[in-house]
Protein backbone atom coordinates (compact mmCIF):
# COMPACT_ATOMS: atom_id res chain seq x y z
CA UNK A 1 1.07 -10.89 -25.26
CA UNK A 2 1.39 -8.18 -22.46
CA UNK A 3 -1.98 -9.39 -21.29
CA UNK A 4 -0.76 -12.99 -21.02
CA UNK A 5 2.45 -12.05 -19.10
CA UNK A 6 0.36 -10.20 -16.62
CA UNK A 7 -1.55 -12.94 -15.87
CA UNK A 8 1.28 -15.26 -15.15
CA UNK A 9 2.51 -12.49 -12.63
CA UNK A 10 -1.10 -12.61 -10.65
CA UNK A 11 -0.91 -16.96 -10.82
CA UNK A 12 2.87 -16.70 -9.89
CA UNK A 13 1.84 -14.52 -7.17
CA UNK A 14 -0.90 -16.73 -5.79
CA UNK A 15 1.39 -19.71 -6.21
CA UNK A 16 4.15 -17.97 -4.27
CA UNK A 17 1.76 -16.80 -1.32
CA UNK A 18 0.14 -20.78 -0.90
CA UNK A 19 4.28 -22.45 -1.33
CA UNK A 20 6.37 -20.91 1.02
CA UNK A 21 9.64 -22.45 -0.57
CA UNK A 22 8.91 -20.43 -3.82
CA UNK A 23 11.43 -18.61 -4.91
CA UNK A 24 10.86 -14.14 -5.00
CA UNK A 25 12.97 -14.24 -7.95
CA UNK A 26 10.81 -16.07 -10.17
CA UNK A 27 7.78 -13.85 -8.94
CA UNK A 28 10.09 -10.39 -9.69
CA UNK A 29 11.49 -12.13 -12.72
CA UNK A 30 7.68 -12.55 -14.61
CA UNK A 31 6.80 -8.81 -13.34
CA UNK A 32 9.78 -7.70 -15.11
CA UNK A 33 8.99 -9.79 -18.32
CA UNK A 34 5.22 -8.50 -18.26
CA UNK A 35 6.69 -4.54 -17.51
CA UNK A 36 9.03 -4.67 -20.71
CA UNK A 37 6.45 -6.63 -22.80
CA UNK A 38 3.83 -3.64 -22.03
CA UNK A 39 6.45 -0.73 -22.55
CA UNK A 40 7.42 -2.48 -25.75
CA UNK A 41 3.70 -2.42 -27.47
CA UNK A 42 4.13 1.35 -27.68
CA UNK A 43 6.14 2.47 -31.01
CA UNK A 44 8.32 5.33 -31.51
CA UNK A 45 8.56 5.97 -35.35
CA UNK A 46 10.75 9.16 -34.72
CA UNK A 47 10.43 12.65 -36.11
CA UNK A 48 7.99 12.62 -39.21
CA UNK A 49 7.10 15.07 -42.15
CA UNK A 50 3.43 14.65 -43.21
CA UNK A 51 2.48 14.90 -46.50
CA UNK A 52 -0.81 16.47 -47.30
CA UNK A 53 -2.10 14.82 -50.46
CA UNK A 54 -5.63 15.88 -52.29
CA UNK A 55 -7.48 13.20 -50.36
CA UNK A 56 -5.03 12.09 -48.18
CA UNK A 57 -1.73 12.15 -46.73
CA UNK A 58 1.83 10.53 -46.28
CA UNK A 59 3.28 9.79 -42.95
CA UNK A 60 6.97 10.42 -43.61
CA UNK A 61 8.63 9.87 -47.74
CA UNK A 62 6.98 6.69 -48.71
CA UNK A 63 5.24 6.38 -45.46
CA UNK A 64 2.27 4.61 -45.35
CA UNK A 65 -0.70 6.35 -46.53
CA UNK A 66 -3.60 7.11 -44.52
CA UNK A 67 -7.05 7.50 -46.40
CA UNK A 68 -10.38 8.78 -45.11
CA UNK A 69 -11.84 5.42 -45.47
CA UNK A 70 -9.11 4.00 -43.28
CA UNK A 71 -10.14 6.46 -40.15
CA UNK A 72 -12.84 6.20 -37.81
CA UNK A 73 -12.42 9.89 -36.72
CA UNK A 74 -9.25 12.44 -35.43
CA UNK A 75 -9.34 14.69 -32.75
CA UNK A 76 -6.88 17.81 -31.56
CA UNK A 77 -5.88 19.80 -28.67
CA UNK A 78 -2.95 21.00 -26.56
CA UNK A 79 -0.40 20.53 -29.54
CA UNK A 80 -1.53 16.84 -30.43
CA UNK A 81 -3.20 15.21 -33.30
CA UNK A 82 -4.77 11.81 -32.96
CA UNK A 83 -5.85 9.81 -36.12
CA UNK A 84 -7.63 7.06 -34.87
CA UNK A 85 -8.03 3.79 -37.18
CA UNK A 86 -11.65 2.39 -38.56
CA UNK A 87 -10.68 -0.80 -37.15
CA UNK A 88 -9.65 0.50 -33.49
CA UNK A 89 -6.61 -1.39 -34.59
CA UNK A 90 -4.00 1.67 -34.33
CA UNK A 91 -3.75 5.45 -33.28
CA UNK A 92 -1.52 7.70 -34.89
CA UNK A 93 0.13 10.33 -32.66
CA UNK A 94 1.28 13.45 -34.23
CA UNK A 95 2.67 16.40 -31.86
CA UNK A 96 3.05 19.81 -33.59
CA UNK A 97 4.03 23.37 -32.06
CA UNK A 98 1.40 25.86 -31.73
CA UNK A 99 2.20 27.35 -34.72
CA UNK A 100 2.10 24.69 -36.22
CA UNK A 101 -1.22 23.24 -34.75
CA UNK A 102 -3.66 25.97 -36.56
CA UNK A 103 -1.91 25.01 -39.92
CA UNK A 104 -2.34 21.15 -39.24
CA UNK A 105 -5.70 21.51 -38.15
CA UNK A 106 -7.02 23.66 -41.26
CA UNK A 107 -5.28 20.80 -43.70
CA UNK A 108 -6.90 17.94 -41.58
CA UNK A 109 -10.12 19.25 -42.06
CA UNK A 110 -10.12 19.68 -45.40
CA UNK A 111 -8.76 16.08 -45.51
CA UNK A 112 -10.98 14.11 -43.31
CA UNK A 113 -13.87 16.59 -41.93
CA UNK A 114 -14.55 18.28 -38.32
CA UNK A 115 -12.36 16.89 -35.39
CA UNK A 116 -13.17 16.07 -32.17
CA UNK A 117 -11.17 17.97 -29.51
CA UNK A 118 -8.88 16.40 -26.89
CA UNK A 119 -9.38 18.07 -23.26
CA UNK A 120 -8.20 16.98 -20.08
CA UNK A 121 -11.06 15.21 -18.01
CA UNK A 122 -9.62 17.38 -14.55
CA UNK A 123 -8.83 20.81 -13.72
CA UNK A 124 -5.69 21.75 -13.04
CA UNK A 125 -6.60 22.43 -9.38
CA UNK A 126 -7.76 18.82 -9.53
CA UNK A 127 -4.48 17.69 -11.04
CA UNK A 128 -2.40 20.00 -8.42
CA UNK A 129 -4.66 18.44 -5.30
CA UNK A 130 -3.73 14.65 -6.34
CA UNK A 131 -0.22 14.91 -6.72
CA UNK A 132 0.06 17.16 -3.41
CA UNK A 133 -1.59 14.51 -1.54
CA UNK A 134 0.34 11.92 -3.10
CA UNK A 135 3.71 13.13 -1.91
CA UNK A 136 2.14 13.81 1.27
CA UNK A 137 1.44 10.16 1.58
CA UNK A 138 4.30 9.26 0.38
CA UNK A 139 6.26 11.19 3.01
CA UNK A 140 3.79 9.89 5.99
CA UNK A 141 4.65 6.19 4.93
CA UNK A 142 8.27 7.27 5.33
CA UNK A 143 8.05 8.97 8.80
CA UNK A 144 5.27 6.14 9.69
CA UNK A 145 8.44 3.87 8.76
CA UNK A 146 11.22 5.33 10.45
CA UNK A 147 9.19 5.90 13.24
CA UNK A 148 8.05 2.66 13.75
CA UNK A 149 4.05 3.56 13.46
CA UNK A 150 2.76 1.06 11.05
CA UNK A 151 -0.90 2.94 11.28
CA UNK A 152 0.66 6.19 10.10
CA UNK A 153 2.89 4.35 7.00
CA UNK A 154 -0.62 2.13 6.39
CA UNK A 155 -2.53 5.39 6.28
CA UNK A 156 0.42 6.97 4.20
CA UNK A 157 0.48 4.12 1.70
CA UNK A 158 -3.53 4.45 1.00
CA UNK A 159 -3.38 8.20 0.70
CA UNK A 160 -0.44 8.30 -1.98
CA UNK A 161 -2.32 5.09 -3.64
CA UNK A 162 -5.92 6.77 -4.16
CA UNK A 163 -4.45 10.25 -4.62
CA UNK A 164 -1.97 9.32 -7.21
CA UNK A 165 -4.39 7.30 -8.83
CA UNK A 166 -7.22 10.10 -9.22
CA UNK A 167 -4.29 12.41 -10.64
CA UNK A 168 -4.24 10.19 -12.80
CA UNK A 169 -7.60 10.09 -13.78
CA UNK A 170 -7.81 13.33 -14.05
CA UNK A 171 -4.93 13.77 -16.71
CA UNK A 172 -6.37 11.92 -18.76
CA UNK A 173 -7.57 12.92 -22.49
CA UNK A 174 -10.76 12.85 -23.48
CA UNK A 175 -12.91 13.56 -26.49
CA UNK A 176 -14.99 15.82 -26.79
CA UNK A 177 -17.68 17.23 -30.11
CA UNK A 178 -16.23 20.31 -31.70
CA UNK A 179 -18.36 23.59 -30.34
């Protein structure tokens, strides 16, 4: 659905670049549609207790149950477990406290085999350079702005674009085999 409503945004926004008497509103109108419809596809089932069963386990008191056979693998690392489904339909996110983690982990194995191990595809150096940058090209599209030097705001708007966007990247969590 969120894919759909995205699309109407780009064809409303061609539409309202070739007709001049289109109205903004409609254009602002779909983008907010297609923002809630996206934010909505992620579910919050609230605070949890798992149940560790012999060969599986409970998500919550008469929770679903989630079987080996039902997984396609589950991976851990900086206090989050991902259980992710043999049908790439669904991924369970659990977050647990470090102490908590080394318990989960042991209990998981045992349950469905070795993890894989979540990591975060940049350094934190990385991480640190890209936002930097992007508030520093934030601020020169605001002085470019004020002071009326549409190069300097331009330049400002690419810098915050590409540097924000490699932050991004870079905080992103991978998988990686279990040493």
């Amino acid at each position: 659905m969120f894919q759909v409503a995205a699309a109407a945004v780009v064809v409303l926004s061609v539409v309202g670049r070739r007709v001049h008497s289109f109205p903004f509103s409609v254009f602002v109108g779909a983008f907010l549609v297609a923002l809630v419809l996206g934010l909505r596809s992620c579910r919050w089932l609230g605070r949890r207790e798992i149940v560790f069963e012999k060969d599986h386990l409970l998500v919550g008191e008469g929770g679903p149950a989630v079987h080996r056979r039902d997984l396609r693998m589950w991976a851990l690392g900086e206090g989050e477990v991902r259980l992710y489904a043999a049908d790439f339909g669904f991924v369970w996110r659990f977050l647990a406290g470090d102490g908590q983690l080394d318990l989960f982990r042991a209990k998981l194995t045992a349950t469905f085999g070795r993890p894989r191990i979540l990591v975060r595809r940049g350094s934190r150096r990385r991480r640190a350079i890209g936002v930097g940058l992007a508030f520093a090209g934030a601020g020169a599209f605001a002085v470019g702005l004020g002071a009326d030097l549409n190069a300097l705001g331009l330049v400002g708007v690419l810098v915050a674009a590409f540097a924000f966007s490699s932050f991004m990247i870079s905080s992103q969590r991978v998988l990686r085999p279990e040493p």
